[in-house]
PDB file of N, CA and C in Angstrom:
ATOM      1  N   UNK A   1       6.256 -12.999 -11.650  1.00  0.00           N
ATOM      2  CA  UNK A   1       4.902 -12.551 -11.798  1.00  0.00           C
ATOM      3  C   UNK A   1       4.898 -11.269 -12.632  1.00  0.00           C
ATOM      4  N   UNK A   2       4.449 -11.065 -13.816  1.00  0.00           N
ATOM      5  CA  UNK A   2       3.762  -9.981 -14.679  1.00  0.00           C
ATOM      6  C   UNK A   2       3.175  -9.034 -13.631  1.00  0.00           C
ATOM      7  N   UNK A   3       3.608  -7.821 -14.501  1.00  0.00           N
ATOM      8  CA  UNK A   3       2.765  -6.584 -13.306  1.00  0.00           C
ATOM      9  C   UNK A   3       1.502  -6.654 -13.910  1.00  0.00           C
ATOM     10  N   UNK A   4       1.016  -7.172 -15.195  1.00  0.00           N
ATOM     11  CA  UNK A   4      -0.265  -7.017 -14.886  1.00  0.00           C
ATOM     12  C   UNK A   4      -1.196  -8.185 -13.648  1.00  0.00           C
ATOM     13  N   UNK A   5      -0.450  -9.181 -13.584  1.00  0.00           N
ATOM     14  CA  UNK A   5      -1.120 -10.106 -12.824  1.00  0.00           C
ATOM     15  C   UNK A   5      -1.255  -9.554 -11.345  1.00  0.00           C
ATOM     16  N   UNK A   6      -0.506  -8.889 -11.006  1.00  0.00           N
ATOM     17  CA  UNK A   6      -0.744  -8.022  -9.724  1.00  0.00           C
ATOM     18  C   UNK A   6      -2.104  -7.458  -8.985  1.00  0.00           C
ATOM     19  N   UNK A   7      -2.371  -6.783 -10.603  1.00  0.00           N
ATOM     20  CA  UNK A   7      -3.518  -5.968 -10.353  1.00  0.00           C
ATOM     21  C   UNK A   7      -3.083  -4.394 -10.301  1.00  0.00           C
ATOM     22  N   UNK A   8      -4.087  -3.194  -9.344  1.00  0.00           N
ATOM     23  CA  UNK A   8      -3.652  -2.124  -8.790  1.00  0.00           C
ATOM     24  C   UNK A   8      -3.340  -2.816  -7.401  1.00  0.00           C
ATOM     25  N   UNK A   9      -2.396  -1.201  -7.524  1.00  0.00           N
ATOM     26  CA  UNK A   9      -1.511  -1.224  -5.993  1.00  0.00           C
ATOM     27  C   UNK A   9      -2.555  -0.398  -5.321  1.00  0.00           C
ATOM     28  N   UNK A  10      -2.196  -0.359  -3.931  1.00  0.00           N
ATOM     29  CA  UNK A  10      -3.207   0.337  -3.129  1.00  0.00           C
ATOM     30  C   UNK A  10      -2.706   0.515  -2.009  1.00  0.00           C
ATOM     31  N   UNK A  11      -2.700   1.639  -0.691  1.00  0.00           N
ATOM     32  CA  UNK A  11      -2.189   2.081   0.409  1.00  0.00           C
ATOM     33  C   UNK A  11      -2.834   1.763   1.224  1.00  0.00           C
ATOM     34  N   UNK A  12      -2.828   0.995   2.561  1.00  0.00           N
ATOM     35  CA  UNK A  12      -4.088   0.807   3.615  1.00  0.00           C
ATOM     36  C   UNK A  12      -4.393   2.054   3.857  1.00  0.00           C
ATOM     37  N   UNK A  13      -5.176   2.805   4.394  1.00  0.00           N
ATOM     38  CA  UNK A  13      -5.846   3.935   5.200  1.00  0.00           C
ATOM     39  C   UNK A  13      -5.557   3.575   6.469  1.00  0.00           C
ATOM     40  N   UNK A  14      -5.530   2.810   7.315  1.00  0.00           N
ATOM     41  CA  UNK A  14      -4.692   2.629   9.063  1.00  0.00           C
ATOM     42  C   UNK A  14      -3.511   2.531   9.263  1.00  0.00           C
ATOM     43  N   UNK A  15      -2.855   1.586   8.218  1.00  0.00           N
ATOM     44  CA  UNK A  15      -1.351   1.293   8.569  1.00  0.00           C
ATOM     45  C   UNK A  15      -0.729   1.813   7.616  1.00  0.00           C
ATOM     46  N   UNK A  16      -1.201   2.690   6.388  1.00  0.00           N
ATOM     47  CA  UNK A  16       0.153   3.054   5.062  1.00  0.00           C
ATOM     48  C   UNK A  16       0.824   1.784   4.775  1.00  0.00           C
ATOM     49  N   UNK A  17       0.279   0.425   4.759  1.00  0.00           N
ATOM     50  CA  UNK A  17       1.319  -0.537   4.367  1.00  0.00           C
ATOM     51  C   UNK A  17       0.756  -0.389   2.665  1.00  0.00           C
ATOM     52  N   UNK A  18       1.314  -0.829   1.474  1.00  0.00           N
ATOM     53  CA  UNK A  18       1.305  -0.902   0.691  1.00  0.00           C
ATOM     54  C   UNK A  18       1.078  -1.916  -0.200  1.00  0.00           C
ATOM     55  N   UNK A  19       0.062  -2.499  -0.946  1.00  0.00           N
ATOM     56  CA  UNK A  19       0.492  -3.702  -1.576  1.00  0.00           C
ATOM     57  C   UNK A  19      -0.874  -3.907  -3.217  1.00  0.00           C
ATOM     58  N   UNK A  20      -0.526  -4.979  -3.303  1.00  0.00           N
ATOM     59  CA  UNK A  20      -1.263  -5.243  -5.135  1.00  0.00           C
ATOM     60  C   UNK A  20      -2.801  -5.860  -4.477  1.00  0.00           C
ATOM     61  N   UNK A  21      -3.715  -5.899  -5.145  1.00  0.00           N
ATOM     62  CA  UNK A  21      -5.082  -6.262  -5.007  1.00  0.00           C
ATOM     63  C   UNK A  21      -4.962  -7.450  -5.682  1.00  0.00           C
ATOM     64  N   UNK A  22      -4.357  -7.859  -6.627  1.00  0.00           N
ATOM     65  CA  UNK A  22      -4.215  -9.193  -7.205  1.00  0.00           C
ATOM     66  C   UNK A  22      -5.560  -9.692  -7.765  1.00  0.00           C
ATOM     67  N   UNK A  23      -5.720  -8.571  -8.691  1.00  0.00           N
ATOM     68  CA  UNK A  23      -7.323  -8.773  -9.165  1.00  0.00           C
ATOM     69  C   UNK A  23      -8.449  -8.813  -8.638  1.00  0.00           C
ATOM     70  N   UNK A  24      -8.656  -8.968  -7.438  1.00  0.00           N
ATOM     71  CA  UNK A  24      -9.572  -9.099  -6.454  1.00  0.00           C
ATOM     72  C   UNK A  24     -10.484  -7.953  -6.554  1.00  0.00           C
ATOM     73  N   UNK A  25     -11.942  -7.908  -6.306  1.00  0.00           N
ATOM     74  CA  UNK A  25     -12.731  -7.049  -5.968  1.00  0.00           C
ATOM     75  C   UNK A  25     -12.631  -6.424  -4.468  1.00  0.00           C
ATOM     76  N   UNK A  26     -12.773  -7.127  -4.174  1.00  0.00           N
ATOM     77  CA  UNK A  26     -12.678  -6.906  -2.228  1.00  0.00           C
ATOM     78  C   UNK A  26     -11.474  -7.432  -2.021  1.00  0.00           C
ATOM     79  N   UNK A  27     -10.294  -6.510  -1.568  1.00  0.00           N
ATOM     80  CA  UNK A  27      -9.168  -7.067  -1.698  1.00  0.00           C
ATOM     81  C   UNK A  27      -9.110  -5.949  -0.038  1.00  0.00           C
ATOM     82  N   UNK A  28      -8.721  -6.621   0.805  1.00  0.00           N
ATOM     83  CA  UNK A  28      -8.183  -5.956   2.038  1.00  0.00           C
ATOM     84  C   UNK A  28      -6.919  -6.108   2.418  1.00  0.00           C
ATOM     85  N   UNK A  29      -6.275  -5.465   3.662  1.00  0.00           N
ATOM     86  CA  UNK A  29      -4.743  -4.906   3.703  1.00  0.00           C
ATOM     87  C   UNK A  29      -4.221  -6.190   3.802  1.00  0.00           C
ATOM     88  N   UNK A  30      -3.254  -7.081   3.362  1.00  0.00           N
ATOM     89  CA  UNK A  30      -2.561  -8.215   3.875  1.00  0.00           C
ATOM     90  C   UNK A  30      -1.672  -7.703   5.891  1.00  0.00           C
ATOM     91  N   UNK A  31      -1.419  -6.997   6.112  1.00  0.00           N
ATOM     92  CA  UNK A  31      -1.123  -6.764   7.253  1.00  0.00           C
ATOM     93  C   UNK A  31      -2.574  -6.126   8.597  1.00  0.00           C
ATOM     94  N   UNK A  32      -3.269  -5.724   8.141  1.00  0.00           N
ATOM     95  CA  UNK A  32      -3.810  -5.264   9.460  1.00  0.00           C
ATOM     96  C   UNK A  32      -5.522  -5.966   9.316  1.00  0.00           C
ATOM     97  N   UNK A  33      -5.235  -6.409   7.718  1.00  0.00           N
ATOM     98  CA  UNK A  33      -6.793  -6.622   7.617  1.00  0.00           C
ATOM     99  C   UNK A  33      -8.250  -5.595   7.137  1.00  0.00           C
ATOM    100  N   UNK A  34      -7.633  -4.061   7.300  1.00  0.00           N
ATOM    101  CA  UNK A  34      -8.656  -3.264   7.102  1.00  0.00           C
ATOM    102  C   UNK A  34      -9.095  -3.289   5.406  1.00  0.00           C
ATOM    103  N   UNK A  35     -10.642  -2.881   5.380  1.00  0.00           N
ATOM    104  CA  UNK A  35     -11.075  -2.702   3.814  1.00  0.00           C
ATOM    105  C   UNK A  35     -10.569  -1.614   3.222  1.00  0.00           C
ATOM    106  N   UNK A  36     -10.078  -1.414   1.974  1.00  0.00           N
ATOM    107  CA  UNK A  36     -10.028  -0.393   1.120  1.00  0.00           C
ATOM    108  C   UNK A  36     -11.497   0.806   0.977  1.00  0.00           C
ATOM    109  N   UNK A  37     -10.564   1.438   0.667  1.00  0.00           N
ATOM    110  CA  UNK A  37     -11.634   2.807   0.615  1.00  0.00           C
ATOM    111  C   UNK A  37     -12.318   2.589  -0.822  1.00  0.00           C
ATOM    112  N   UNK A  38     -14.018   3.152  -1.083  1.00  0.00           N
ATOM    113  CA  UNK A  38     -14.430   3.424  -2.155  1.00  0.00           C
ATOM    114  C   UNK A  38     -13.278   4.374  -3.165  1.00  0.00           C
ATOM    115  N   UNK A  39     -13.110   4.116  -4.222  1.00  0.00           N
ATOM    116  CA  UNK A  39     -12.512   4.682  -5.523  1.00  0.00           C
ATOM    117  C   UNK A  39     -13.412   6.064  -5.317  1.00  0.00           C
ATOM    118  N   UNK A  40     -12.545   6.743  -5.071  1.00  0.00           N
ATOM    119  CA  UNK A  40     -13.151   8.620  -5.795  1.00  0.00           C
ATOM    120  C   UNK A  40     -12.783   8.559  -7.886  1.00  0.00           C
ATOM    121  N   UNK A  41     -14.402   9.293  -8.161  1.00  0.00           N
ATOM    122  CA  UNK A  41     -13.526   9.629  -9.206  1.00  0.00           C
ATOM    123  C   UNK A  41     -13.226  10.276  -9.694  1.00  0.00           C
ATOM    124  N   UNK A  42     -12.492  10.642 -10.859  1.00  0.00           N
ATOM    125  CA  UNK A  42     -11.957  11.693 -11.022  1.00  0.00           C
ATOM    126  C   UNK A  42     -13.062  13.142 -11.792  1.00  0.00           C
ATOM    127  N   UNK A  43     -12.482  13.865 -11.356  1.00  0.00           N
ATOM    128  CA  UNK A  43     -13.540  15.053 -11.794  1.00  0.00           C
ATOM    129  C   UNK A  43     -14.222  15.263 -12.827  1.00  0.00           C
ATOM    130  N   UNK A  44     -13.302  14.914 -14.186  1.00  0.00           N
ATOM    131  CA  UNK A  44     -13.722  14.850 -15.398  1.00  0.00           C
ATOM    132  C   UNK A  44     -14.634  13.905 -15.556  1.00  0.00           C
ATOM    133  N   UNK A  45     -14.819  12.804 -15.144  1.00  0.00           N
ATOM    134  CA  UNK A  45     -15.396  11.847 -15.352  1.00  0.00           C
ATOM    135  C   UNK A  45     -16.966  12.199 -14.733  1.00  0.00           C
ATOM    136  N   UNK A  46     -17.270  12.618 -13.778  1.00  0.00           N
ATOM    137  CA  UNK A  46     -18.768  12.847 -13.357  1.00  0.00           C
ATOM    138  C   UNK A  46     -19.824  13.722 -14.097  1.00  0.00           C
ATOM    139  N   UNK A  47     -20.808  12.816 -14.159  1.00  0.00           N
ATOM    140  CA  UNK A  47     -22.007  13.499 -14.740  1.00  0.00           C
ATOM    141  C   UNK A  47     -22.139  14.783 -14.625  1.00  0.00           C
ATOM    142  N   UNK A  48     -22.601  15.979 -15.640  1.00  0.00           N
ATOM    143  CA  UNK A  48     -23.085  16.917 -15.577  1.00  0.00           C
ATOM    144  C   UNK A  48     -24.515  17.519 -15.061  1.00  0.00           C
ATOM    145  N   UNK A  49     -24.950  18.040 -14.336  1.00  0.00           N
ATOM    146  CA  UNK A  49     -26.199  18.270 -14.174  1.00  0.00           C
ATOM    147  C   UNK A  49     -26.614  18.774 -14.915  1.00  0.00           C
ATOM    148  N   UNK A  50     -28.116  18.306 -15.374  1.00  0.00           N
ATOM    149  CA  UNK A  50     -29.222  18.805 -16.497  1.00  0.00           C
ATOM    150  C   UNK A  50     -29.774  19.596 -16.152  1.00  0.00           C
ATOM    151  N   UNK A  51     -30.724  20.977 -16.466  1.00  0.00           N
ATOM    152  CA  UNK A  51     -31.262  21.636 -16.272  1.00  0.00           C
ATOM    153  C   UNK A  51     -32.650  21.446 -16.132  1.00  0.00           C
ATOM    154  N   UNK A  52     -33.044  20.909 -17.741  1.00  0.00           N
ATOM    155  CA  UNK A  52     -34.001  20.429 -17.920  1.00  0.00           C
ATOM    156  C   UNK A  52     -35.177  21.323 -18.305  1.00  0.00           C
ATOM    157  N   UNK A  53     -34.966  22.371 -18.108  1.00  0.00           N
ATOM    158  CA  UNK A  53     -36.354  23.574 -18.622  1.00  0.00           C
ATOM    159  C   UNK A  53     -35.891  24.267 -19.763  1.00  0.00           C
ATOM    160  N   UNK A  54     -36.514  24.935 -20.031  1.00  0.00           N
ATOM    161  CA  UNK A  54     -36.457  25.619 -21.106  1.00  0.00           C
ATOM    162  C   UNK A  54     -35.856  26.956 -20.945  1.00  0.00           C
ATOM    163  N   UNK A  55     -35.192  27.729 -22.275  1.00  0.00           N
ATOM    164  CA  UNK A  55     -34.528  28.687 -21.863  1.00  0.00           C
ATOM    165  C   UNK A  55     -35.149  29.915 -21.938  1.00  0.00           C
ATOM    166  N   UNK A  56     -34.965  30.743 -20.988  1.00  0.00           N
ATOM    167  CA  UNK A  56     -35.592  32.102 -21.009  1.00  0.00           C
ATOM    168  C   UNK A  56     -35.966  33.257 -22.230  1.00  0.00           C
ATOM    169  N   UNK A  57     -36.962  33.325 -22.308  1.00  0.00           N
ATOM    170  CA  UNK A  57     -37.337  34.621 -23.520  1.00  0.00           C
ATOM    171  C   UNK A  57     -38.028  36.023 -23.083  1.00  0.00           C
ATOM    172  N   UNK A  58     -37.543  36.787 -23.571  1.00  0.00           N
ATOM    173  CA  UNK A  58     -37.890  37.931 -22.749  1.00  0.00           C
ATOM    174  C   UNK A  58     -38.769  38.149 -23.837  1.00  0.00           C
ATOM    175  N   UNK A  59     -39.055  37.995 -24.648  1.00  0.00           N
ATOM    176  CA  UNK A  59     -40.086  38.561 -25.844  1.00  0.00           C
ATOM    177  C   UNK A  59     -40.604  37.031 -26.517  1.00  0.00           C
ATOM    178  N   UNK A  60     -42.200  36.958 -26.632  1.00  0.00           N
ATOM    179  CA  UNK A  60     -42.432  35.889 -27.361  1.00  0.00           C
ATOM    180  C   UNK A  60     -42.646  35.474 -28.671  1.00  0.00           C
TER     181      UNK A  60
END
């Protein structure tokens, strides 16, 4: 089997068992059964907040 056919690997959150998602969307632990956690992402990647007003003038 190709590592890409695997998929990502992934850690349960109850048992630390370890294993491939095998492409799957909803891919849960092959040993205990529990769901995977939502994906955090990474910092860089999140939207910036807009301000949206206008910028201050002390003189018009």
């Amino acid at each position: 089997m190709n590592r890409l056919d695997r998929g990502r690997k992934h850690a349960c959150p109850d048992c630390a068992c370890k294993y491939y998602d095998l492409g799957k969307k909803d891919a849960n632990c092959p040993k205990c059964g529990a769901k995977q956690a939502a994906p955090k992402m990474p910092r860089g990647t999140r939207l910036a907040k807009k301000t949206g007003g206008m910028p201050y003038r002390r003189y018009p």
